[in-house]
Structure formats: C-alpha cells, structure tokens
Protein backbone atom coordinates (compact mmCIF):
# COMPACT_ATOMS: atom_id res chain seq x y z
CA UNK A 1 -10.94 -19.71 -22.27
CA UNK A 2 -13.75 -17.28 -21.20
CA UNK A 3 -13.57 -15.17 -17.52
CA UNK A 4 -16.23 -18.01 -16.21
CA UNK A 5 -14.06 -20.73 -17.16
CA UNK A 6 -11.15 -19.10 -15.84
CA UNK A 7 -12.90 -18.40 -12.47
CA UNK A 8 -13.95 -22.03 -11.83
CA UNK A 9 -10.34 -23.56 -12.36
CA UNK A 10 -8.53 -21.27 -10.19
CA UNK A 11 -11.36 -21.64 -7.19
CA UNK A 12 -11.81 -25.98 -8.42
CA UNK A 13 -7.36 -26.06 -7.59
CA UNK A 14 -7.34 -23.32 -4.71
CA UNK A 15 -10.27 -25.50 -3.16
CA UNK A 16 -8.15 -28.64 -3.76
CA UNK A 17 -5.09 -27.26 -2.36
CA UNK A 18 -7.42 -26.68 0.54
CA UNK A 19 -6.99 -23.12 0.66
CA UNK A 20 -10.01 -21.14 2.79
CA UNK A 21 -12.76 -19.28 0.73
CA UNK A 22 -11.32 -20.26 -2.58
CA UNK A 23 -14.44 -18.95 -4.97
CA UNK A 24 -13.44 -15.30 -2.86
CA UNK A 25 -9.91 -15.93 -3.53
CA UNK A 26 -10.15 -16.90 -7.25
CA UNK A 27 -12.60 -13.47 -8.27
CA UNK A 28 -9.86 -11.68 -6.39
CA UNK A 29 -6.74 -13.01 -8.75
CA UNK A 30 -8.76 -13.20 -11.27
CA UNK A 31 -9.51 -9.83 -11.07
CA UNK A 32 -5.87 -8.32 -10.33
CA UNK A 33 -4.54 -10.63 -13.37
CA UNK A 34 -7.06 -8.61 -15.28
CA UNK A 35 -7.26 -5.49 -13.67
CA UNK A 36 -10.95 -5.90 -13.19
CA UNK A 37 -13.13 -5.09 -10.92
CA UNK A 38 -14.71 -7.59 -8.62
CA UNK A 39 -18.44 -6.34 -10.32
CA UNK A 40 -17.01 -6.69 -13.80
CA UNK A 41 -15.65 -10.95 -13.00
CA UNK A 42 -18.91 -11.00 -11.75
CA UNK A 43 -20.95 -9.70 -14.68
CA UNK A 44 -19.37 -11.18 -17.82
CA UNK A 45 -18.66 -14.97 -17.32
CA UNK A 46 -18.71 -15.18 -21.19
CA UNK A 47 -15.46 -12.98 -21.78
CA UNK A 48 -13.27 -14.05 -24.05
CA UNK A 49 -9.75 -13.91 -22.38
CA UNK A 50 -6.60 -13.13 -24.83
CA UNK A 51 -3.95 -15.98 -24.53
CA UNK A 52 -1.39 -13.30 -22.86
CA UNK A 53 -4.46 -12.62 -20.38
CA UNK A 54 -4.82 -16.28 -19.81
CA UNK A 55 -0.99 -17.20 -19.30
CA UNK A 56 -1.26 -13.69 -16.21
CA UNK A 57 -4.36 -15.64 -14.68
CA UNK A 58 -2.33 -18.94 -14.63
CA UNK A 59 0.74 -17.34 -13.33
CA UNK A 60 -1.44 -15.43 -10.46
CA UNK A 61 -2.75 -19.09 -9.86
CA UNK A 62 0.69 -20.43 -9.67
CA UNK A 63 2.28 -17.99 -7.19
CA UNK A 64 -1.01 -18.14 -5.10
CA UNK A 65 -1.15 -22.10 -4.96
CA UNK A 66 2.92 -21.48 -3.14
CA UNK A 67 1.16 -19.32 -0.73
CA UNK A 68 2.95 -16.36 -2.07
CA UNK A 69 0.36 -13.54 -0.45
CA UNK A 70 -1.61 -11.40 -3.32
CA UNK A 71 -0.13 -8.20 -2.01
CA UNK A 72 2.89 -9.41 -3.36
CA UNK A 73 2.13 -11.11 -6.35
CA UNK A 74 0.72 -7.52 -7.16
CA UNK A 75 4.17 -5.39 -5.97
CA UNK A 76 1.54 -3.18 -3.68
CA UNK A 77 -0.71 -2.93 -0.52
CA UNK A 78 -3.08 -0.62 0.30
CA UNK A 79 -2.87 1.09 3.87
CA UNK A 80 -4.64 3.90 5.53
CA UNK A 81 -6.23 4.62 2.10
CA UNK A 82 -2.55 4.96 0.55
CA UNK A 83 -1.31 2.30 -2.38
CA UNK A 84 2.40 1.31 -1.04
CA UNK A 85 4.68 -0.15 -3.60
CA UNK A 86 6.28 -3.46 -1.71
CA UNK A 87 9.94 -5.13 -2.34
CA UNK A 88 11.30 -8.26 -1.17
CA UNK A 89 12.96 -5.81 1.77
CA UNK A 90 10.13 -4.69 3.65
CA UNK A 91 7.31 -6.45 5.61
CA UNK A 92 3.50 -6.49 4.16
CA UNK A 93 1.38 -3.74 6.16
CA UNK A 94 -1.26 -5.66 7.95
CA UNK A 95 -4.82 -3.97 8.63
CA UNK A 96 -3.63 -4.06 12.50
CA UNK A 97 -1.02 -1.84 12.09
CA UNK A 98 -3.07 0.68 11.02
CA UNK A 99 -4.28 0.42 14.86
CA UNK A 100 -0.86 2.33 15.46
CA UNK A 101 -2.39 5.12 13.31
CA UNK A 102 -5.01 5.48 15.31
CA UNK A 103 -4.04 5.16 18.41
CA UNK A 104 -1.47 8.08 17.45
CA UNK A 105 -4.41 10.44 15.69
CA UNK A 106 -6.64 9.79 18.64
CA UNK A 107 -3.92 12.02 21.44
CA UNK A 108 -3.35 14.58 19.07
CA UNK A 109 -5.73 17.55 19.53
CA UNK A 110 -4.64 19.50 17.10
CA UNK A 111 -4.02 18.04 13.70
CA UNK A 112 -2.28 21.54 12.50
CA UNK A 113 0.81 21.86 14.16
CA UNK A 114 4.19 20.82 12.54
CA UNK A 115 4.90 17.99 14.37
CA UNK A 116 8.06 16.02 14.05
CA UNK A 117 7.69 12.57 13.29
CA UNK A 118 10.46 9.53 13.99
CA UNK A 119 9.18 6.20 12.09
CA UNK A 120 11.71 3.23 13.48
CA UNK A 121 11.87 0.53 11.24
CA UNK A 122 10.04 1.96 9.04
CA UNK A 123 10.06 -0.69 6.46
CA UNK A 124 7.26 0.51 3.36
CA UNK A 125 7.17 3.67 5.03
CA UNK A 126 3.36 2.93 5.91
CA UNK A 127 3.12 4.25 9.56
CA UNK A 128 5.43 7.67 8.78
CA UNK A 129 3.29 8.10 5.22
CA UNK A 130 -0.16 7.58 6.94
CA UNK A 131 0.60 10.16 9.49
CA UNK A 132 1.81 12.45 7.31
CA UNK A 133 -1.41 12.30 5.21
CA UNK A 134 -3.59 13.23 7.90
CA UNK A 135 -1.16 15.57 9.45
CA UNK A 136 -0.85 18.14 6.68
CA UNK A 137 2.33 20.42 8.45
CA UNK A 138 4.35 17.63 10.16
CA UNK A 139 7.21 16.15 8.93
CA UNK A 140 9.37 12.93 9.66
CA UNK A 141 12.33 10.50 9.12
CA UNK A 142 11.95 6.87 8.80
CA UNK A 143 14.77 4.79 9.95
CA UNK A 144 15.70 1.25 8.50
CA UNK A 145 18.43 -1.14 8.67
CA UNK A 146 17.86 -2.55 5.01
CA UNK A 147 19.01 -0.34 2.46
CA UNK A 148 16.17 -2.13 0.31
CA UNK A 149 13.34 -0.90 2.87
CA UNK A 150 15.09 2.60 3.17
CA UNK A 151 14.63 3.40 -1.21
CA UNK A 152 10.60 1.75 -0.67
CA UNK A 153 9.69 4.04 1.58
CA UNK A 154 11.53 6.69 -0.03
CA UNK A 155 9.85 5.61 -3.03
CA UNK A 156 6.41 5.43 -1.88
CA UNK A 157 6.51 8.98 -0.48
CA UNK A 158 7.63 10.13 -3.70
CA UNK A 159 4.54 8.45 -5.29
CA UNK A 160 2.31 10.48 -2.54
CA UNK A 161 3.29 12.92 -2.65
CA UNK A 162 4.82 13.14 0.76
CA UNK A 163 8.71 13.29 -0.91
CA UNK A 164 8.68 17.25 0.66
CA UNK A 165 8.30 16.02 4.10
CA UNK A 166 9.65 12.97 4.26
CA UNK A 167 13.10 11.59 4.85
CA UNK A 168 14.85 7.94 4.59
CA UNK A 169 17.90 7.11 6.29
CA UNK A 170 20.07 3.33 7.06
CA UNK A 171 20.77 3.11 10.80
CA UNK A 172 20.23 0.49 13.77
CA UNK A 173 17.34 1.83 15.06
CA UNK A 174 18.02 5.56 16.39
CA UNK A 175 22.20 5.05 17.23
CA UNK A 176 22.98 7.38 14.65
CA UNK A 177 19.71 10.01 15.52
CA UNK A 178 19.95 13.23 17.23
CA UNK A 179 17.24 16.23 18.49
CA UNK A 180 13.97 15.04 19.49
CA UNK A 181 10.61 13.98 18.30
CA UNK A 182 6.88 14.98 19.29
CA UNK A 183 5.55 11.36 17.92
CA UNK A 184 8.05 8.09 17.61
CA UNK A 185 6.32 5.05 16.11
CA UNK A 186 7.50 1.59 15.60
CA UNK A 187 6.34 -1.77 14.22
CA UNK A 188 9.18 -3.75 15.36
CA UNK A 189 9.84 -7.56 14.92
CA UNK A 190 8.17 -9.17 17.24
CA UNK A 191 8.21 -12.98 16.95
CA UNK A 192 10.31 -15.17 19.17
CA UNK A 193 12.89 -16.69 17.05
CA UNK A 194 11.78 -20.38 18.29
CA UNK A 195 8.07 -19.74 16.87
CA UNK A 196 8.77 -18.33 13.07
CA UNK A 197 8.60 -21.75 11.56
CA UNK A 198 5.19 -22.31 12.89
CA UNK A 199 4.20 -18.84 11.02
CA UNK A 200 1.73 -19.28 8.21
CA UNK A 201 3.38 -19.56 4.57
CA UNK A 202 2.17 -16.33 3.27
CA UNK A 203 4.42 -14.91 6.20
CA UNK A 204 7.24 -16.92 7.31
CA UNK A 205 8.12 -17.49 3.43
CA UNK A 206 7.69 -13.97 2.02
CA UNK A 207 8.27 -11.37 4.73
CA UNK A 208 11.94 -10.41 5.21
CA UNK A 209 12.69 -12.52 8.58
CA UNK A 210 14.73 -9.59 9.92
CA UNK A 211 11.43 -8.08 10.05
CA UNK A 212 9.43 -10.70 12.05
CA UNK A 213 12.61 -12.14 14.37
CA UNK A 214 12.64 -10.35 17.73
CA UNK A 215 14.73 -12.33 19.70
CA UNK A 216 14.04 -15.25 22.02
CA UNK A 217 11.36 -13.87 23.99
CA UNK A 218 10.15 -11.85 20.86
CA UNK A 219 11.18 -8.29 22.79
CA UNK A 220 14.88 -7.46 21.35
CA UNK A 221 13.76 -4.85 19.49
CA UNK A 222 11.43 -3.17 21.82
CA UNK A 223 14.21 -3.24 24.52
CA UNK A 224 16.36 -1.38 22.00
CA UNK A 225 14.30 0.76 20.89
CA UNK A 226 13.11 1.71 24.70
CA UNK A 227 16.62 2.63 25.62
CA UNK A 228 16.64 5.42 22.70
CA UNK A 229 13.29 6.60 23.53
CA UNK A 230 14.08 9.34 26.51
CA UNK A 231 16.72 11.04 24.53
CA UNK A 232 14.47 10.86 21.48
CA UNK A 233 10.41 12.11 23.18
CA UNK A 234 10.19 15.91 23.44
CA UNK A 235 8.59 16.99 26.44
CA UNK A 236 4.74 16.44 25.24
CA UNK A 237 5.93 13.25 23.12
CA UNK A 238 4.51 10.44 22.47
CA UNK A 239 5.64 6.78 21.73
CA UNK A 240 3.02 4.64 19.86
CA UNK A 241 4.12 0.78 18.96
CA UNK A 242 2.76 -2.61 17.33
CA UNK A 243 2.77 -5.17 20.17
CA UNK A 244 2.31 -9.00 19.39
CA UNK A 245 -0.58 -10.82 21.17
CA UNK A 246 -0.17 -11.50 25.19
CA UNK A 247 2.76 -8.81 24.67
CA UNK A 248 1.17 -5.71 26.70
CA UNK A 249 2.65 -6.16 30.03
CA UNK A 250 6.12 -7.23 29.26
CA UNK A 251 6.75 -4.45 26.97
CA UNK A 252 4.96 -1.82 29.08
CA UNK A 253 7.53 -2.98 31.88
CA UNK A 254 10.20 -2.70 29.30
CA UNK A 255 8.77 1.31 28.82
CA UNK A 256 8.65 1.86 32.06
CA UNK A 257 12.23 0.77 33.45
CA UNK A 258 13.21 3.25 30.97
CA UNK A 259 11.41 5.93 32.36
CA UNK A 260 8.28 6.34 30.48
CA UNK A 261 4.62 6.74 31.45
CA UNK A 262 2.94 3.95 29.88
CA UNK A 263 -0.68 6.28 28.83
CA UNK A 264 -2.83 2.81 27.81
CA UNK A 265 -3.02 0.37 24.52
CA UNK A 266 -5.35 -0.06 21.70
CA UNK A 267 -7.06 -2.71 20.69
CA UNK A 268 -7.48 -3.99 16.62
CA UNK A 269 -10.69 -5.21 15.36
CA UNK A 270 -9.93 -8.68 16.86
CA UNK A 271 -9.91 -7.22 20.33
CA UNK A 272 -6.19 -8.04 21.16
CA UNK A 273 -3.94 -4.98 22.02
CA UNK A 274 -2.16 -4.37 19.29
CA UNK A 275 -0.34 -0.89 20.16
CA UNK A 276 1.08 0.40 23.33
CA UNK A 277 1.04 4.14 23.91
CA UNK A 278 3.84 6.05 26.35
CA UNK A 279 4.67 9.56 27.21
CA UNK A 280 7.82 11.14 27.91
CA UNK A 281 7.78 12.25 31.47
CA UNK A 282 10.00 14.41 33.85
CA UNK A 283 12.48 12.00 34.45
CA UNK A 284 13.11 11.08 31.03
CA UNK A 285 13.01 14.21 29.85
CA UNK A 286 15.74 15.15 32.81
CA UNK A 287 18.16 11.83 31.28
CA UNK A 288 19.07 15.03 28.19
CA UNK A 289 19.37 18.33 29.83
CA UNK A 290 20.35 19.83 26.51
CA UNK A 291 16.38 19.18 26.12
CA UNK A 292 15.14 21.36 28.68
C-alpha cells in the first residue's frame, strides 16, 4: 500500500461513516500514524508504507471510526503551546479553555512577581502549567480528586519543565487547603447530569464523566468551589473559571452570594462567555481575619 492509497481509504470509510471533513481528517491520522507532517502526506502519494506502518494507519482508522478523539488515540494534546501527556483520568483540554488563560494574563500587570497559583481540578495540569509558563517566578498546586489526574499533571510538569514549581495533591476541591492564593482557576464539570448522553461520542465516551457531570443544574461544582473561595483569594486575588454556555449569570450569582466581586467574563472565539472573572473583596477577605 502506498501513502496515496492509504489516504483515500481512510477519508472513502470516514466519509461513509459520515464523519465531517473526512479528506482533513484522514491526512491528519494518516499523518500521526506516521509521524508525518501534513506537507510530507501531501507531497509523496507514491510512498511505499512498511506492513507495521500500514497495520498503525488501520488501527488509527479503527479507533477514529468509534469516535475515539485523535488527542487520545495519540496519548497527548497540545495547549497554550505546551504538549500534555493525557490518561484515561483526566479530561481533553479544549482550545476554549485556554480562554481561562487569558482572561487570567490579561489582569495581571506585572508578569514578574511570584505569584501563588491554586489550579482546582486540575485534571492534565493544563491551566496551572500554562500559567506557569508565562509567569516565570510564580508557583502553584493543582488539586484533583482522581489519583490518576493528580500523577498526569504531575507528570506533565515534569516533562516541562515546571516539576520546581509545581505541586499535585488528591483532595475534594480545596477541604483539605490552607493559606491563600493571588490567582485560583478552575475548569469544573459543568454539564447537567440529565444532558451527558446527548454529548457528542468523542466526549461523552472518552472523557472521565466525573469530569463533565456537574450536577442537575450543571453548577455543583461551582457552588463548591465558591464556598472555598473567600478563605482561599488574598486580598488582590483573583478567581478565573470555565463556564458552560448560557451559564454567566447563574454562576456569577453563585460568586456573589459568597461575597465576591464578579470583575466581567471572556468570551472564546465562538463569542460565548466561556470564563468568569471575580475578585476577592473586603468582605470576603474579613470571613478569615488570620488574613488581614
């Protein structure tokens, strides 16, 4: 079988399976089965492919045609310019999270001071690692409840080397966490319980479902992590979290009964507001004297 041939099967059964932009989709496995470039699937149709090269292109094609997502076919996912090893524990970083990033980058004025970072639920480690990458003297802890998540991350920063400034722990949330934090940032599940079977494949099959489920309403999480928030903001913190779509107003409320001056939201590429940004204020700050 030659790279050409190869090509046209996998988009002829991806099309057939009626999978979206299939020709796009088969130079893409074709090319991570290889470990190609998109230029180089491209440029020699008439490569010969080894029989061990042809039985990885079929297997891509297999996993693919169950809707298992790339990302995880591959064990990896890049974010925020970083390559992130995955596991079955944590949930794939989507582009909009990096609109957490962002919106986090965006308050800080100056990029050199050794902030402390929180990370709840910190899954791959993506939001804690990104930060630290661009914020050369801060340091953090990322919390997890899967023991699985907790050694990715740990993992990942390792392979970053972010290992020196970056700590892993099991907890629920912030129970078990003391002192307090200039930034806290969370992508917490945030999927009503009732609408995860309607999710597409590539999510509701291979994302850990701890990691999507947020409760009836979709807002567990972001009520518990609210509660932790005025014992865990410094007095300049800041609190920067995914939101699902149509989500802006009930968690801002959420924020807010606990205390905390909802600053705004940031919008991803689609033009839904996909983070929520708070501040610690007086009053919160005043819930922990020993914070003063």
């Amino acid at each position: 079988m030659t790279l050409g041939a190869a090509l046209d099967e996998a988009a002829g059964k991806l099309a057939a399976a009626g999978l979206d932009e299939p020709r796009r989709r088969a130079r893409r496995l074709v090319a991570a089965a290889l470990a190609l470039s998109a230029t180089e699937v491209f440029a020699y149709p008439e490569r010969p492919l080894a029989v061990a090269e042809a039985a990885r292109v079929a297997e891509f094609l297999r996993r693919t045609l169950a809707h298992e997502p790339l990302s995880r076919v591959l064990g990896k996912r890049e974010f925020w310019g970083l390559e992130l090893r995955l596991s079955p524990d944590v949930l794939d970083p989507r582009p909009e999270t990096e609109t957490v990033v962002e919106a986090v980058l965006a308050r800080l004025a100056d990029r050199a001071r050794p902030y402390r970072i929180l990370d709840l639920g910190t899954g791959s480690g993506c939001l804690l690692l990104a930060l630290l990458s661009e914020l050369p003297n801060a340091r953090g802890v990322g919390v997890d409840r899967a023991e699985g998540a907790a050694a990715t991350a740990r993992s990942n920063a390792l392979a970053l080397g972010l290992a020196g400034r970056a700590g892993f722990v099991v907890g629920d949330w912030a129970a078990a966490l003391a002192g307090r934090f200039d930034i806290v940032v969370a992508n917490p599940p945030y999927i009503a319980s009732d609408a995860i079977d309607a999710l597409p494949p590539e999510v509701r099959d291979f994302d850990p479902r701890r990691a999507l489920d947020g409760g009836p309403d979709g807002l567990d999480a972001y009520r518990e992590i609210a509660a932790g928030l005025p014992r865990l903001l410094g007095p300049d913190g800041i609190f920067a979290g995914e939101l699902g779509a149509g989500q802006h107003e009930a968690v801002a409320a959420i924020l807010a009964a606990e205390g905390l001056q909802v600053a705004g939201f940031a919008d991803d590429l689609a033009g839904i507001a996909r983070c929520v940004i708070a501040e610690a204020t007086e009053k919160t700050i005043g819930m922990n004297p020993t914070r003063r």
